[in-house]
PDB file of N, CA and C in Angstrom:
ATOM      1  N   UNK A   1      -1.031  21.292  -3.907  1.00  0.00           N
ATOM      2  CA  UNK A   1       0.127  21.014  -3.082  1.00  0.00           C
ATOM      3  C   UNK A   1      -0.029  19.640  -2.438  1.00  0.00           C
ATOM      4  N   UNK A   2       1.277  18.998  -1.849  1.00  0.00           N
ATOM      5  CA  UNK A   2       1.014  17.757  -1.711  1.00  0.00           C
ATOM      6  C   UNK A   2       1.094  17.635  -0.255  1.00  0.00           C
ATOM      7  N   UNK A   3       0.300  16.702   0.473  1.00  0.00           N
ATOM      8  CA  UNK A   3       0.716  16.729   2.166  1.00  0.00           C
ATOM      9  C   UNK A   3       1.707  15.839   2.485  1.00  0.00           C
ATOM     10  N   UNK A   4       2.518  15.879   3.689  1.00  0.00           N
ATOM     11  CA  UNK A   4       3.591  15.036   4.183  1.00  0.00           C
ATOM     12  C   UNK A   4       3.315  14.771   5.685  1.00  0.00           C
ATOM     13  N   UNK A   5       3.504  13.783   6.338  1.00  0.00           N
ATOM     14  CA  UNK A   5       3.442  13.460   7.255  1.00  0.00           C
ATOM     15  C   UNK A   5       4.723  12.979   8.163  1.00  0.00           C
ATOM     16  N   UNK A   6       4.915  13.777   9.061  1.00  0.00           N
ATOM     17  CA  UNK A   6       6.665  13.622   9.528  1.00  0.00           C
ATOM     18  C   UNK A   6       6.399  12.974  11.182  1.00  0.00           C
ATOM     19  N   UNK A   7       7.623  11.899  11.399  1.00  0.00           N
ATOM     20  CA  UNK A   7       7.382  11.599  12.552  1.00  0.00           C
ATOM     21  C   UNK A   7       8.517  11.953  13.189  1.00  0.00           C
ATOM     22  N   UNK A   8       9.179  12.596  14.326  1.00  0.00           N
ATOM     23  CA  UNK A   8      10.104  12.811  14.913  1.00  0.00           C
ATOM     24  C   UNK A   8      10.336  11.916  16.247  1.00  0.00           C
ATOM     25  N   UNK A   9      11.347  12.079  16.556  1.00  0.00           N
ATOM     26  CA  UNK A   9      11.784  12.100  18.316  1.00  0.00           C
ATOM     27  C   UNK A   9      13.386  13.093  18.462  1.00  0.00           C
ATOM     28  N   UNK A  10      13.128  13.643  19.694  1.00  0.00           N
ATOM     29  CA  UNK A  10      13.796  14.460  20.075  1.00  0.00           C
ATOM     30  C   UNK A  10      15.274  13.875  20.444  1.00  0.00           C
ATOM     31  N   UNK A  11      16.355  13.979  21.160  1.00  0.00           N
ATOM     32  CA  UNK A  11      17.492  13.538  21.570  1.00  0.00           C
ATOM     33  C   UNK A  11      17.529  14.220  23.523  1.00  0.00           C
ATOM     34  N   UNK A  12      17.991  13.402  24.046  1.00  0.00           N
ATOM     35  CA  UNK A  12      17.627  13.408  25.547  1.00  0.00           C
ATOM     36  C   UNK A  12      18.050  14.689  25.657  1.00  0.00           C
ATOM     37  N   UNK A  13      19.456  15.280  24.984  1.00  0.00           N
ATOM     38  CA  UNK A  13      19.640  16.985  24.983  1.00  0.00           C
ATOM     39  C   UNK A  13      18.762  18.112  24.952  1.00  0.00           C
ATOM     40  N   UNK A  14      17.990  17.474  23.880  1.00  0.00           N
ATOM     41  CA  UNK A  14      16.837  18.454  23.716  1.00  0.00           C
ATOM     42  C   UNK A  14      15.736  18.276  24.764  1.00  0.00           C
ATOM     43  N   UNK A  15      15.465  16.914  24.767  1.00  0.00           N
ATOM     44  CA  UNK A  15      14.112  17.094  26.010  1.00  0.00           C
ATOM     45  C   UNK A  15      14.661  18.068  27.502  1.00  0.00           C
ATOM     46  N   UNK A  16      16.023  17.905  27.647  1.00  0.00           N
ATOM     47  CA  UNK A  16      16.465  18.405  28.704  1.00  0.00           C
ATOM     48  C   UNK A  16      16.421  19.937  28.791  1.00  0.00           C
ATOM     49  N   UNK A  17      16.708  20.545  27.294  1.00  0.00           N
ATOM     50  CA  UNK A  17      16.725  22.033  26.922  1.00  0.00           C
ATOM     51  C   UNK A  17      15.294  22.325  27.312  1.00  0.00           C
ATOM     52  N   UNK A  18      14.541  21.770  26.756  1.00  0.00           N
ATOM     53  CA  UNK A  18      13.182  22.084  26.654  1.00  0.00           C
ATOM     54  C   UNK A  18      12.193  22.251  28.585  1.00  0.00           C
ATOM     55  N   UNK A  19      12.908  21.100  28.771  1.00  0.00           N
ATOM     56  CA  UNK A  19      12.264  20.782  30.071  1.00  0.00           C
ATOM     57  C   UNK A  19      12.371  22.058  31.085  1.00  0.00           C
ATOM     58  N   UNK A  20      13.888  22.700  30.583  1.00  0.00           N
ATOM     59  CA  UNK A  20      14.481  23.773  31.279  1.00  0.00           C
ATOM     60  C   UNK A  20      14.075  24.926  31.512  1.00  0.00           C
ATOM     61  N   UNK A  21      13.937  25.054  30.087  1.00  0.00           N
ATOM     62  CA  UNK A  21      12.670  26.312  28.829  1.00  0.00           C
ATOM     63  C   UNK A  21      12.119  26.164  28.412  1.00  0.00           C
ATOM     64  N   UNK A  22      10.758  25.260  28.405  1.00  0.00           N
ATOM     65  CA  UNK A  22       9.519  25.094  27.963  1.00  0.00           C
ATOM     66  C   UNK A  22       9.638  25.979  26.904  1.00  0.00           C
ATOM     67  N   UNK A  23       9.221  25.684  25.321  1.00  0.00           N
ATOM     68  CA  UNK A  23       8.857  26.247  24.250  1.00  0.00           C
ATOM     69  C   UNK A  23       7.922  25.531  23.482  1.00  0.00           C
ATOM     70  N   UNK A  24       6.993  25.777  23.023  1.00  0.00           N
ATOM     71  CA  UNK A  24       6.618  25.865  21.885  1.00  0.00           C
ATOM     72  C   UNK A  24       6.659  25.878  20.679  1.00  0.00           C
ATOM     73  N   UNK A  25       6.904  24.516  20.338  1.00  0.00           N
ATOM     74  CA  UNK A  25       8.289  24.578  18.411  1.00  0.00           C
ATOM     75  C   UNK A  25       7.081  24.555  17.389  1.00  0.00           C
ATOM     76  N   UNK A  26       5.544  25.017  17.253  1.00  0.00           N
ATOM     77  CA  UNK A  26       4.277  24.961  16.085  1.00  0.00           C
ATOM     78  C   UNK A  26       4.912  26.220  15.467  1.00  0.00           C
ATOM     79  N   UNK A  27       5.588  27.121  16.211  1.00  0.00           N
ATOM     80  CA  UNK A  27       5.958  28.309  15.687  1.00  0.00           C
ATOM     81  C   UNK A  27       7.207  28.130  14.564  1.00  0.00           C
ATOM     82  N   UNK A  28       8.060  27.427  15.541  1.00  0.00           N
ATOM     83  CA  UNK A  28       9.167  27.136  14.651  1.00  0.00           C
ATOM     84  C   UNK A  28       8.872  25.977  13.219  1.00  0.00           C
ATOM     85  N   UNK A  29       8.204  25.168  13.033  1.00  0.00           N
ATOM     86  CA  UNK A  29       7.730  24.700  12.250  1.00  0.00           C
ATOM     87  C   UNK A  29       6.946  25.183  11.109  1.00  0.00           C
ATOM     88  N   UNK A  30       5.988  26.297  11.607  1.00  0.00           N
ATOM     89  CA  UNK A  30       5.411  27.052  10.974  1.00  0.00           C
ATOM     90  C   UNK A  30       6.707  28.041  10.196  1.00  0.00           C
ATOM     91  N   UNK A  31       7.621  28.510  10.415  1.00  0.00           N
ATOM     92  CA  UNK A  31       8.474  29.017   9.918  1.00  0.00           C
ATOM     93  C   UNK A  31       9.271  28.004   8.686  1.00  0.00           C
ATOM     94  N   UNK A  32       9.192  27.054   8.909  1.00  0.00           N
ATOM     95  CA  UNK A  32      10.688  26.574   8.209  1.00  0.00           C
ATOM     96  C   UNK A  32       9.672  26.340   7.175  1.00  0.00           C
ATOM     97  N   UNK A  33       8.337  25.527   7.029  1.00  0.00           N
ATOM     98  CA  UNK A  33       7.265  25.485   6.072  1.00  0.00           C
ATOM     99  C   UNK A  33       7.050  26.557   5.243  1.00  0.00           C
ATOM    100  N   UNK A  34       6.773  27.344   5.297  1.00  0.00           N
ATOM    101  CA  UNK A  34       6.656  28.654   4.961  1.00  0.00           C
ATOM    102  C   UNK A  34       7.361  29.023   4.134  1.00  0.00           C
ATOM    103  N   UNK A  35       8.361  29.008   4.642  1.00  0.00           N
ATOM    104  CA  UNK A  35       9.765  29.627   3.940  1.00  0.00           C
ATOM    105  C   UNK A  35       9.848  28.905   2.741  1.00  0.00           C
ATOM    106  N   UNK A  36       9.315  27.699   2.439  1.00  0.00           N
ATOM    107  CA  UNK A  36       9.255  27.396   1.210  1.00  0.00           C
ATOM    108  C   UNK A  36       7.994  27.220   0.052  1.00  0.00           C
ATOM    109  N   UNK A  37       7.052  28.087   0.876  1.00  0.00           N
ATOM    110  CA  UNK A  37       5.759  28.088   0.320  1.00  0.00           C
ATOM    111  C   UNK A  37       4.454  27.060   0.893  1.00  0.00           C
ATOM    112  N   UNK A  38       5.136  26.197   1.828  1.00  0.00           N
ATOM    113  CA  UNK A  38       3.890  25.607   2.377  1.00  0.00           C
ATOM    114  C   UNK A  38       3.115  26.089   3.062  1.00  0.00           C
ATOM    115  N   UNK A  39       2.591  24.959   4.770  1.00  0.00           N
ATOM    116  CA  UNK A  39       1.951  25.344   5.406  1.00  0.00           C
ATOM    117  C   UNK A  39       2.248  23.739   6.510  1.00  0.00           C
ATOM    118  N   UNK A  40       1.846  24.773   7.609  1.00  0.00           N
ATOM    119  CA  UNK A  40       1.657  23.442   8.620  1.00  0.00           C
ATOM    120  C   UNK A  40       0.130  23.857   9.291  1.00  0.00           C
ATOM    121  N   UNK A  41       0.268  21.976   8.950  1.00  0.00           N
ATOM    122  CA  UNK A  41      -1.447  21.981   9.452  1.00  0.00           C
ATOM    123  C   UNK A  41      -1.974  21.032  10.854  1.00  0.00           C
ATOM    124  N   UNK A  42      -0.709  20.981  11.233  1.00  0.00           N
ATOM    125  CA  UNK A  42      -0.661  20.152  12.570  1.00  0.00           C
ATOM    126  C   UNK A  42       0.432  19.741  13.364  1.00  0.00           C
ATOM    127  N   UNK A  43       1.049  19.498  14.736  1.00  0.00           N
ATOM    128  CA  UNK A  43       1.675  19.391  15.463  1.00  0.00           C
ATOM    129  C   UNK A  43       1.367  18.588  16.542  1.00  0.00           C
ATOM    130  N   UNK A  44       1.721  17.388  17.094  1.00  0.00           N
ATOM    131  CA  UNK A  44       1.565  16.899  17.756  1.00  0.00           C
ATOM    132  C   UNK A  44       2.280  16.071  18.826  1.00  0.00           C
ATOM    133  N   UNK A  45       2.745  16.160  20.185  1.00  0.00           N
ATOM    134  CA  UNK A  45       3.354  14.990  20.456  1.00  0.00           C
ATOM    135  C   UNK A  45       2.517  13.943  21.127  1.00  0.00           C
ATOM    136  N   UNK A  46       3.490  13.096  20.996  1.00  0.00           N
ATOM    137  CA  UNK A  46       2.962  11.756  21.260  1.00  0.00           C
ATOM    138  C   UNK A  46       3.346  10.840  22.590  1.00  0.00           C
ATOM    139  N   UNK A  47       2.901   9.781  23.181  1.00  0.00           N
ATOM    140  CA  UNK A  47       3.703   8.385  23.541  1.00  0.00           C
ATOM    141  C   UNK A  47       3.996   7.254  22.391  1.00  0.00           C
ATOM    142  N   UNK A  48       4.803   6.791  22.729  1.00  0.00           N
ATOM    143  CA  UNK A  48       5.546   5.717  21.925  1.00  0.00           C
ATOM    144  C   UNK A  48       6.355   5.801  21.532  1.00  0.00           C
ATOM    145  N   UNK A  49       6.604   5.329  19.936  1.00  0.00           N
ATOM    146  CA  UNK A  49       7.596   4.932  18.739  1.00  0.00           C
ATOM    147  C   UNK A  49       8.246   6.414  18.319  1.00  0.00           C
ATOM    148  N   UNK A  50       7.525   7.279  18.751  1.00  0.00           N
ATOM    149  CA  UNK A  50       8.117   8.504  18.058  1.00  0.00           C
ATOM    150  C   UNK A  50       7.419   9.217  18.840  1.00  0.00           C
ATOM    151  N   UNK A  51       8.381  10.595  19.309  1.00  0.00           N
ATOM    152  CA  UNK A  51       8.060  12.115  19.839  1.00  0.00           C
ATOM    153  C   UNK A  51       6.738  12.715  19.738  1.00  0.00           C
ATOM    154  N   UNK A  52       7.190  13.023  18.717  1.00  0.00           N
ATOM    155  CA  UNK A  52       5.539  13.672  17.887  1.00  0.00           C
ATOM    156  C   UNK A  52       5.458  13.679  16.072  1.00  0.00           C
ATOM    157  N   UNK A  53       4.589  14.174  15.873  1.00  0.00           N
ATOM    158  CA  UNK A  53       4.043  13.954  14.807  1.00  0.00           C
ATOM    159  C   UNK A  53       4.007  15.283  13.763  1.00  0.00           C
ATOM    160  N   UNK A  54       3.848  15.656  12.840  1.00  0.00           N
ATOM    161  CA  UNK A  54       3.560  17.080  12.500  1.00  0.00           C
ATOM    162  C   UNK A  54       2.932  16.313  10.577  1.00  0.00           C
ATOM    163  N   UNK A  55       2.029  17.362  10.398  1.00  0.00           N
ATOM    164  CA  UNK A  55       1.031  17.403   9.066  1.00  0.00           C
ATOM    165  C   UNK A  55       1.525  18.588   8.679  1.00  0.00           C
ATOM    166  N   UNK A  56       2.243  18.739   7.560  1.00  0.00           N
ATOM    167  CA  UNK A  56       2.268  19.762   6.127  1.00  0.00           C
ATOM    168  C   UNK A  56       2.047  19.697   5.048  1.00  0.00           C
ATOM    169  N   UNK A  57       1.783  20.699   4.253  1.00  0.00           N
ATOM    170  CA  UNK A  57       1.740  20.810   3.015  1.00  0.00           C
ATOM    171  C   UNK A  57       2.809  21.703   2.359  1.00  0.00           C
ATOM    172  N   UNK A  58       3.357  20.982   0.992  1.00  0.00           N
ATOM    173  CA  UNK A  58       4.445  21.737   0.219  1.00  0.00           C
ATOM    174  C   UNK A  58       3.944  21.434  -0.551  1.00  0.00           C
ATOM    175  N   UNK A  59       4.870  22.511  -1.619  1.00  0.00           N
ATOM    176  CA  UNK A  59       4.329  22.586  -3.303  1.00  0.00           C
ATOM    177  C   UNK A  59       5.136  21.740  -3.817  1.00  0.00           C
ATOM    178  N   UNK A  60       5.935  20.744  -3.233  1.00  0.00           N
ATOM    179  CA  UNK A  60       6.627  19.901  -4.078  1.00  0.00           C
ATOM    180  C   UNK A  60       7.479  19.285  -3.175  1.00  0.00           C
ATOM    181  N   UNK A  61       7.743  17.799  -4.186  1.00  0.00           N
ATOM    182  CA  UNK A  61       9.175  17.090  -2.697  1.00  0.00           C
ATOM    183  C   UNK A  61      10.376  17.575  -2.946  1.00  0.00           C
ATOM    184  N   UNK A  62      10.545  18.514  -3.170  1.00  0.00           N
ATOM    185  CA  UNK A  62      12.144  19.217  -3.524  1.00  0.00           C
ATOM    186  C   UNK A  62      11.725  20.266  -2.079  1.00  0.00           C
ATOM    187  N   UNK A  63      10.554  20.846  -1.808  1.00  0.00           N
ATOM    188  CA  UNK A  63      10.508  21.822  -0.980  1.00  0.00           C
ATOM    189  C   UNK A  63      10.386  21.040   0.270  1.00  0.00           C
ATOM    190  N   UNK A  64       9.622  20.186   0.310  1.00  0.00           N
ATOM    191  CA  UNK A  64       9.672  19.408   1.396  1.00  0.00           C
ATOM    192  C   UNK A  64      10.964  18.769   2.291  1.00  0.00           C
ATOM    193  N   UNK A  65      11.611  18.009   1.138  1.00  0.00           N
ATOM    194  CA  UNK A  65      13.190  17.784   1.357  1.00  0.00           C
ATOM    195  C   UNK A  65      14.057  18.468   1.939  1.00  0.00           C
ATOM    196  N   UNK A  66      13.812  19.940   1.532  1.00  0.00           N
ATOM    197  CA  UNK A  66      14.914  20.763   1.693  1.00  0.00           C
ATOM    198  C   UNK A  66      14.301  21.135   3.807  1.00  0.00           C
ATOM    199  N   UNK A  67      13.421  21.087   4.017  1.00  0.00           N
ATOM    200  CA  UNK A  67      12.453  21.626   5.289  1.00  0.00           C
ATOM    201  C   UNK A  67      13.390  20.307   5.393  1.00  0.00           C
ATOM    202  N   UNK A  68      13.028  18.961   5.433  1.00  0.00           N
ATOM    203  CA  UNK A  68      13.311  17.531   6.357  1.00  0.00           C
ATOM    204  C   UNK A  68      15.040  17.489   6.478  1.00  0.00           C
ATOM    205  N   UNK A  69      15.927  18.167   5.191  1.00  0.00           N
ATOM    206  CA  UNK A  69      17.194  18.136   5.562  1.00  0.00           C
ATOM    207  C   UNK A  69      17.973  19.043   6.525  1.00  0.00           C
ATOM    208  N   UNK A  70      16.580  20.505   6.526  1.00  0.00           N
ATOM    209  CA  UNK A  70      17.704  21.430   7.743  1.00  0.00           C
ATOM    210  C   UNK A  70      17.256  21.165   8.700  1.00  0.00           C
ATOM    211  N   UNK A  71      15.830  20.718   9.106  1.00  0.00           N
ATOM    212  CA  UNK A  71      15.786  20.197  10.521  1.00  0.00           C
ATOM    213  C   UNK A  71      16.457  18.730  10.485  1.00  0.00           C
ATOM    214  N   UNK A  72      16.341  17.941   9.962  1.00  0.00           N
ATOM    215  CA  UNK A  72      17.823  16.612  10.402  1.00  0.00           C
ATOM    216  C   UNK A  72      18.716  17.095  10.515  1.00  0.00           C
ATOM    217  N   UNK A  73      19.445  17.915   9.726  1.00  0.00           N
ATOM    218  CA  UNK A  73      20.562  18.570  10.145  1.00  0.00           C
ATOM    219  C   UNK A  73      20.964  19.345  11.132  1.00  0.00           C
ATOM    220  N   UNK A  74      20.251  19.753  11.876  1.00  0.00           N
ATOM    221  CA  UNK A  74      19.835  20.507  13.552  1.00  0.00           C
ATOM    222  C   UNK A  74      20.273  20.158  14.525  1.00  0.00           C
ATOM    223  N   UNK A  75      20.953  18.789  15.058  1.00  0.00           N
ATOM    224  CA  UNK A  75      20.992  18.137  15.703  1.00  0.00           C
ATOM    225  C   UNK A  75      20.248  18.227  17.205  1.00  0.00           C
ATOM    226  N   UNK A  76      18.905  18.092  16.714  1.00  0.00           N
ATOM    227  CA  UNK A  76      17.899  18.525  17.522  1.00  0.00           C
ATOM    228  C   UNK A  76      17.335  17.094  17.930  1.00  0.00           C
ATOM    229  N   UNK A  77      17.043  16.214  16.812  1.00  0.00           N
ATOM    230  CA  UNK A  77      16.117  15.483  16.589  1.00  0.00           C
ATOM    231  C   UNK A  77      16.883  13.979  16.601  1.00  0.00           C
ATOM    232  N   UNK A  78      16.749  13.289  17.144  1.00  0.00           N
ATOM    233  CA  UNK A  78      17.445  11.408  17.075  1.00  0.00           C
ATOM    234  C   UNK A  78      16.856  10.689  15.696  1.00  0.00           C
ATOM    235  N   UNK A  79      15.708  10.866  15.352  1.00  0.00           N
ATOM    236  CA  UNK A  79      14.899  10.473  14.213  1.00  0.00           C
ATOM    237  C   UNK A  79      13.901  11.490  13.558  1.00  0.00           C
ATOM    238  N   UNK A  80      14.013  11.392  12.180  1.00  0.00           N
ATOM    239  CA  UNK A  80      13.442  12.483  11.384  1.00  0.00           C
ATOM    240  C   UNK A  80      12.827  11.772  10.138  1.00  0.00           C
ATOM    241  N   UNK A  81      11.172  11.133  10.051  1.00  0.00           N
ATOM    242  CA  UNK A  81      10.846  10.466   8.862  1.00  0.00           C
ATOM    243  C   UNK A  81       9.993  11.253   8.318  1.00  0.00           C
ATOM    244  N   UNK A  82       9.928  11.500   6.818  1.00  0.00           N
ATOM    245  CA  UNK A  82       8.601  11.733   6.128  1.00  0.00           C
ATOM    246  C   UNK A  82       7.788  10.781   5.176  1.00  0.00           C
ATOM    247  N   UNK A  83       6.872  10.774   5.174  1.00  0.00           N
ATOM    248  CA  UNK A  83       5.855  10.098   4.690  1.00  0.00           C
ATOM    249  C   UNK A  83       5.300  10.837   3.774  1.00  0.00           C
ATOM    250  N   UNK A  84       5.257  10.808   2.239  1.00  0.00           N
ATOM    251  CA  UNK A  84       4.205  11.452   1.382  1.00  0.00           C
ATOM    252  C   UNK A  84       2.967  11.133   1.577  1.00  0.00           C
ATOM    253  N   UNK A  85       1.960  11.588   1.782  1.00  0.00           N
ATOM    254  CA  UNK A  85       0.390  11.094   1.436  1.00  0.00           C
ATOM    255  C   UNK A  85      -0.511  11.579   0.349  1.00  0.00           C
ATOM    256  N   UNK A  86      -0.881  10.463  -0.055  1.00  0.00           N
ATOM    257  CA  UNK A  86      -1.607  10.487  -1.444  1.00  0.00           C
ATOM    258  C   UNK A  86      -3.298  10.527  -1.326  1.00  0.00           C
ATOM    259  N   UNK A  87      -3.677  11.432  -1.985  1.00  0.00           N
ATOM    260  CA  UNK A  87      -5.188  11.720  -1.236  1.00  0.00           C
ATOM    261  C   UNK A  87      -6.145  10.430  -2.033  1.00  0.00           C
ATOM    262  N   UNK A  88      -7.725  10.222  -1.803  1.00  0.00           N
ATOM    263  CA  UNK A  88      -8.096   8.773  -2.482  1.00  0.00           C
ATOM    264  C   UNK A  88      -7.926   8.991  -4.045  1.00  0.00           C
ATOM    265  N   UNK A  89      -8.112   9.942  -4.902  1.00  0.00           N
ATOM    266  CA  UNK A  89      -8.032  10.518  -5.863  1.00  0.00           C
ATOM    267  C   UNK A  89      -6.984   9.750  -6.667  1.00  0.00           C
ATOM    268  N   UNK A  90      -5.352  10.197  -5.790  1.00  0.00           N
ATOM    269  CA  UNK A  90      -4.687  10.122  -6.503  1.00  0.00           C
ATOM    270  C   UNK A  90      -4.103   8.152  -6.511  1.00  0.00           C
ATOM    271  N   UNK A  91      -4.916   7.955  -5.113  1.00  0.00           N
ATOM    272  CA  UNK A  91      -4.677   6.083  -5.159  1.00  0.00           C
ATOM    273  C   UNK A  91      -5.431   5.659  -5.690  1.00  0.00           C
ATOM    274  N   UNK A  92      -6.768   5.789  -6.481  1.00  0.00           N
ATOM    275  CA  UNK A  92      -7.776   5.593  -7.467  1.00  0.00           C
ATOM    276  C   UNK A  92      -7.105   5.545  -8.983  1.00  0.00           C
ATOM    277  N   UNK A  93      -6.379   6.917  -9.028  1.00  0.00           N
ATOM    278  CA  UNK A  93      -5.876   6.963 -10.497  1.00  0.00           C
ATOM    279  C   UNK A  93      -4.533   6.200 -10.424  1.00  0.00           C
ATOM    280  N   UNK A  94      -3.574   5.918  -9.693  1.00  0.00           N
ATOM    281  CA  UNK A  94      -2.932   4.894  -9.130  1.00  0.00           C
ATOM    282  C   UNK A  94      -3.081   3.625  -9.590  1.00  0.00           C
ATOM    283  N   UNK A  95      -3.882   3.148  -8.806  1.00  0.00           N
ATOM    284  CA  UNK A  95      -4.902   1.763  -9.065  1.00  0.00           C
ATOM    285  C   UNK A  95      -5.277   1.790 -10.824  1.00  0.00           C
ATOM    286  N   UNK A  96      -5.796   2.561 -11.102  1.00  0.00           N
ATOM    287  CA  UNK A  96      -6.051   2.495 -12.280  1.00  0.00           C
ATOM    288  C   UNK A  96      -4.822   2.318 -13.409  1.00  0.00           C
ATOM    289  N   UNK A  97      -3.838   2.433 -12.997  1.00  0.00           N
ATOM    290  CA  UNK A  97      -2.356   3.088 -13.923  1.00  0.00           C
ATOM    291  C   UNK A  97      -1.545   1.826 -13.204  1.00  0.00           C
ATOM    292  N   UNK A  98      -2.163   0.533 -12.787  1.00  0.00           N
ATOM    293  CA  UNK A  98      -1.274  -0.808 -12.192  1.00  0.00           C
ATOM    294  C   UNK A  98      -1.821  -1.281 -13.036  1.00  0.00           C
ATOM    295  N   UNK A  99      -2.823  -1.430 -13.288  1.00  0.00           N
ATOM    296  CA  UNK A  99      -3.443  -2.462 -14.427  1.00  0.00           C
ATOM    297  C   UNK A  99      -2.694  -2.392 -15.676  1.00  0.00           C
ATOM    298  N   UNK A 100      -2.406  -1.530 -15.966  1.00  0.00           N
ATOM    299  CA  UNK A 100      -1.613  -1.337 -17.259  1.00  0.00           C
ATOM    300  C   UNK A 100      -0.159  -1.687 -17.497  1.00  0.00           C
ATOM    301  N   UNK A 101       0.454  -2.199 -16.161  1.00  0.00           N
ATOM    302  CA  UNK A 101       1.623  -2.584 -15.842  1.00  0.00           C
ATOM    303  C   UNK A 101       1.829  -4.256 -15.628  1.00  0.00           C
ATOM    304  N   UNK A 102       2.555  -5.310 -16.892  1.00  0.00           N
ATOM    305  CA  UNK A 102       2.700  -5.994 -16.400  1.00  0.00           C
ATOM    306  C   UNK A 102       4.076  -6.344 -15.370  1.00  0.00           C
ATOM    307  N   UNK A 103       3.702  -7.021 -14.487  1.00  0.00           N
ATOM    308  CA  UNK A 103       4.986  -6.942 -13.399  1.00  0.00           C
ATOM    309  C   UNK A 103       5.408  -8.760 -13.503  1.00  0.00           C
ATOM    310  N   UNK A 104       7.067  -8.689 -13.522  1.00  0.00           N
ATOM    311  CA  UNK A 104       7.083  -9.843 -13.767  1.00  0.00           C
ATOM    312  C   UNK A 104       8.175 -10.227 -12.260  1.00  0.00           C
ATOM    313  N   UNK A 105       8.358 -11.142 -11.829  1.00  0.00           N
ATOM    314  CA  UNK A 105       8.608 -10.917 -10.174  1.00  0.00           C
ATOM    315  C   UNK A 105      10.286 -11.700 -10.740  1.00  0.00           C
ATOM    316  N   UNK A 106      10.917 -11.399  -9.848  1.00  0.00           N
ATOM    317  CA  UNK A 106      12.716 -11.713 -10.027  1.00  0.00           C
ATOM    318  C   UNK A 106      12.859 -13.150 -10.067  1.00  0.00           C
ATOM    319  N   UNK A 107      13.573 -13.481 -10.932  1.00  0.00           N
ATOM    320  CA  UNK A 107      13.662 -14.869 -11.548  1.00  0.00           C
ATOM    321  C   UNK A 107      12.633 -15.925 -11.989  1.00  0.00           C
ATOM    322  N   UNK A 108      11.574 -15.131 -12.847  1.00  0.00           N
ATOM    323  CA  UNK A 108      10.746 -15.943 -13.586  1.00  0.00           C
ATOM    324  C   UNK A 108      10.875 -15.313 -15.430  1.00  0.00           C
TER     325      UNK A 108
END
């Protein structure tokens, strides 16, 4: 399975909901993962550029997608990014599979 790395931030609505009713969303995350065969392997918020952070694993970017489009679609969240991550393995065999590519750059 492949891991993804998602960065969020909330919308002042929500911090306000939350602030109101303190919850706990590892649960809710853990659910929506699931539901398509993954797993969550981390939750985090943050300071800065973004809310928080969260680490999963899906069996594919079709399953992943479908998790990143119903929570964007939530109107929970102001920003919703994922990041695939590629373990050294697969940037080794990567690396190895550029060499074999000549690249010729736009207008030469």
């Amino acid at each position: 399975m492949a891991l993804y790395l998602t960065r969020f931030s909330y919308t002042p609505e929500t911090w306000a909901r939350l602030t109101k009713n303190p919850e706990d969303r590892r649960e809710a995350a853990r659910r929506y993962i699931e539901s398509v065969g993954g797993k969550l392997h981390g939750f985090w918020y943050a300071f800065g550029t973004y809310d928080g952070y969260t680490l999963w694993e899906a069996p594919d970017n079709v399953a992943m997608a479908a998790v990143a489009i119903a929570i964007g679609g939530g109107g929970a969240l102001s920003k919703f990014e994922t990041t695939a991550l590629l373990t050294v393995e697969e940037t080794l065999a990567a690396l190895g599979r550029a060499r074999t590519i000549t690249y010729q750059p736009p207008g030469a």
